[in-house]
Protein backbone atom coordinates (compact mmCIF):
# COMPACT_ATOMS: atom_id res chain seq x y z
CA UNK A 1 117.11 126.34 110.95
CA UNK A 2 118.93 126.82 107.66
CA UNK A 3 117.54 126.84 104.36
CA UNK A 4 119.24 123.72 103.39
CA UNK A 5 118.47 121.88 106.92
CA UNK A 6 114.57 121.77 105.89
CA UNK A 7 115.52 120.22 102.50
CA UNK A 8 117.65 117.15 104.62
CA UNK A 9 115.43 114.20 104.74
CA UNK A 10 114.18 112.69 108.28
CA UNK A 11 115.98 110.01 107.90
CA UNK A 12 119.15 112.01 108.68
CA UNK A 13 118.39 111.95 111.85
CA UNK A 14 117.44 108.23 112.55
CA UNK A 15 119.42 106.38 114.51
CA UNK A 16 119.85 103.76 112.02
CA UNK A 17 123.68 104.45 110.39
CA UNK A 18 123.54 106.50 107.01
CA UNK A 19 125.79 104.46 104.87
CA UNK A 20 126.85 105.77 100.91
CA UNK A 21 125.83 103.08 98.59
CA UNK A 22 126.19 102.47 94.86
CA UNK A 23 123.01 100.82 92.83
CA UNK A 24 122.90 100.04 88.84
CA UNK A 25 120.09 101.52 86.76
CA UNK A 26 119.47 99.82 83.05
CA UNK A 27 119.49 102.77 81.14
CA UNK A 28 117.57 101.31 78.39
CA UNK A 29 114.07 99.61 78.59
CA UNK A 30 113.44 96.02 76.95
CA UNK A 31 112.42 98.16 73.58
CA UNK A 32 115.78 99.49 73.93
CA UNK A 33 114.31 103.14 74.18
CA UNK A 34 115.70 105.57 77.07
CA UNK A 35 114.00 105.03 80.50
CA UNK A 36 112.48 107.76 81.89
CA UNK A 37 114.34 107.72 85.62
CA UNK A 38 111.97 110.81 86.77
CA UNK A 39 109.45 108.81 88.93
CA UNK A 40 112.36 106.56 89.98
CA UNK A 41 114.72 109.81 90.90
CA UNK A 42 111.47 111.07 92.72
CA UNK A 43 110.80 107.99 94.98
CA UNK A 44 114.71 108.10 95.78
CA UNK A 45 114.92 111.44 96.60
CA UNK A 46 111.35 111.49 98.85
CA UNK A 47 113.05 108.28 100.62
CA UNK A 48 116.67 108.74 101.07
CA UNK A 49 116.31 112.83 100.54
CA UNK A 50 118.54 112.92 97.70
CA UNK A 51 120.93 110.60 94.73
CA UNK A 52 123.96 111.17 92.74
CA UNK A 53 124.15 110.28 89.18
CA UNK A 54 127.11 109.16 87.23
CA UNK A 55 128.06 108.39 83.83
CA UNK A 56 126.70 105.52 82.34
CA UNK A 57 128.90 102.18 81.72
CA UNK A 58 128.39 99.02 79.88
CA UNK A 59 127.93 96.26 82.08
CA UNK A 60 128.52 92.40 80.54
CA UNK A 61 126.42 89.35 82.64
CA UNK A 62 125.56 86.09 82.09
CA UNK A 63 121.39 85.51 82.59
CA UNK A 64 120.71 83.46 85.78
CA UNK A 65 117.86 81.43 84.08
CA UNK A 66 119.05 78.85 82.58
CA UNK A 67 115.85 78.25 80.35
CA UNK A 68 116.22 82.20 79.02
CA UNK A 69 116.72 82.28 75.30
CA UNK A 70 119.20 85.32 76.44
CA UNK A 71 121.28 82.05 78.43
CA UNK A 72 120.92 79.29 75.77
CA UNK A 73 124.30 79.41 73.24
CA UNK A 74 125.12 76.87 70.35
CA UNK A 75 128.60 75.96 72.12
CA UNK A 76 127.43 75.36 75.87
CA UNK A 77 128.79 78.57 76.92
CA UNK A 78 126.04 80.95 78.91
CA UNK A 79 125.68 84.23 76.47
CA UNK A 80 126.94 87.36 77.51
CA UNK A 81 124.43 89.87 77.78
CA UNK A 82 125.91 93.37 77.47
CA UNK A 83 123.66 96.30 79.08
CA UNK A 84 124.53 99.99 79.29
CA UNK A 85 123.98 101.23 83.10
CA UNK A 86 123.96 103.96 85.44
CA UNK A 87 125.78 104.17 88.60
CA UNK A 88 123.64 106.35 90.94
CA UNK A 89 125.32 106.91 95.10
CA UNK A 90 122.44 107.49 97.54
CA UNK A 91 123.64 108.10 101.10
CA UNK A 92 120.58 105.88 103.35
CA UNK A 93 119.67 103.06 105.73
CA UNK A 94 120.71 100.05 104.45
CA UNK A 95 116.51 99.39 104.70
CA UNK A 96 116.02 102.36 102.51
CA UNK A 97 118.67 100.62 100.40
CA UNK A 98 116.43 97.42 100.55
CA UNK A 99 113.38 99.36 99.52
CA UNK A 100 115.32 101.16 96.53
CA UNK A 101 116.53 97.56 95.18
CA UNK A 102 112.96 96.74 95.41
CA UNK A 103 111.66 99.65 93.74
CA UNK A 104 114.36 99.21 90.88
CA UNK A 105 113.42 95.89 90.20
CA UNK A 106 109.91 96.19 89.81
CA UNK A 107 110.09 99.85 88.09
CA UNK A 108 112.78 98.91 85.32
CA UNK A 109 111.30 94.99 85.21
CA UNK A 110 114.30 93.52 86.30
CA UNK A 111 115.16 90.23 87.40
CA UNK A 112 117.59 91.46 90.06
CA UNK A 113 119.86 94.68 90.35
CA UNK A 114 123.01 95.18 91.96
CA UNK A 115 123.98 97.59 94.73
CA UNK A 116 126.79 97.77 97.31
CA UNK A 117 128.26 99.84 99.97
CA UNK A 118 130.50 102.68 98.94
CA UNK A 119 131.20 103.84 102.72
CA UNK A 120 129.96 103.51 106.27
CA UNK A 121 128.81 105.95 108.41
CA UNK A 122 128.08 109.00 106.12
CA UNK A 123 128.21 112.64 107.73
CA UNK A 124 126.25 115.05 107.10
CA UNK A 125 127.55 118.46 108.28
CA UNK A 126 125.42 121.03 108.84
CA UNK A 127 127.02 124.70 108.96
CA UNK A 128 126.23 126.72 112.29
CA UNK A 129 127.54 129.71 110.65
């Protein structure tokens, strides 16, 4: 075995498909301070065996509660709620993916987080050399 082989997770070898997905990280809390994404980037990594962070963007939503002072606007239009975020690809199960959303939600107190499939059936090549 290779030195890198014993760092690939056990789920690499599942025969549930490894798919590349995409999930969005809030990288500010509710203070507006930066998150600390180490025990988040920890659970990913012991799960799915490892994540890839990009740059951050500004994402722009409307609230799904109606009753949110966030959704209520003097003119009957829903307010825009603008939130800087970080793209992160993980290559997993879709259930890992499941369990990540989960995690995300309840780590970064969110009211739901967005994630979507990049590409199916991710390879993971292993050098023989």
């Amino acid at each position: 075995m290779s030195e890198i082989a014993k760092y690939l997770p056990f789920e690499v070898f599942s025969p549930e498909r490894i798919d590349m997905w995409e999930i969005y990280v809030p990288k500010y809390n509710a203070q507006g301070s930066v998150n600390n994404h180490t025990k988040w980037d920890q659970y990913v990594c012991n799960l799915a065996g490892g994540l890839t962070v990009l740059g951050s963007q500004v994402g722009k939503y409307q609230s799904a509660d109606e009753n949110t002072v966030a959704a209520a606007h003097a003119d009957g239009f829903k307010q825009i709620i603008r939130e800087r975020m970080i793209p992160v690809r993980i290559a997993c199960t879709e259930s890992n993916i499941k369990k990540i959303a989960d995690f995300t939600c309840e780590f970064y107190f969110q009211e739901a987080v967005l994630y979507y499939k990049v590409v199916e059936n991710v390879v993971i090549h292993k050098h023989n050399g």
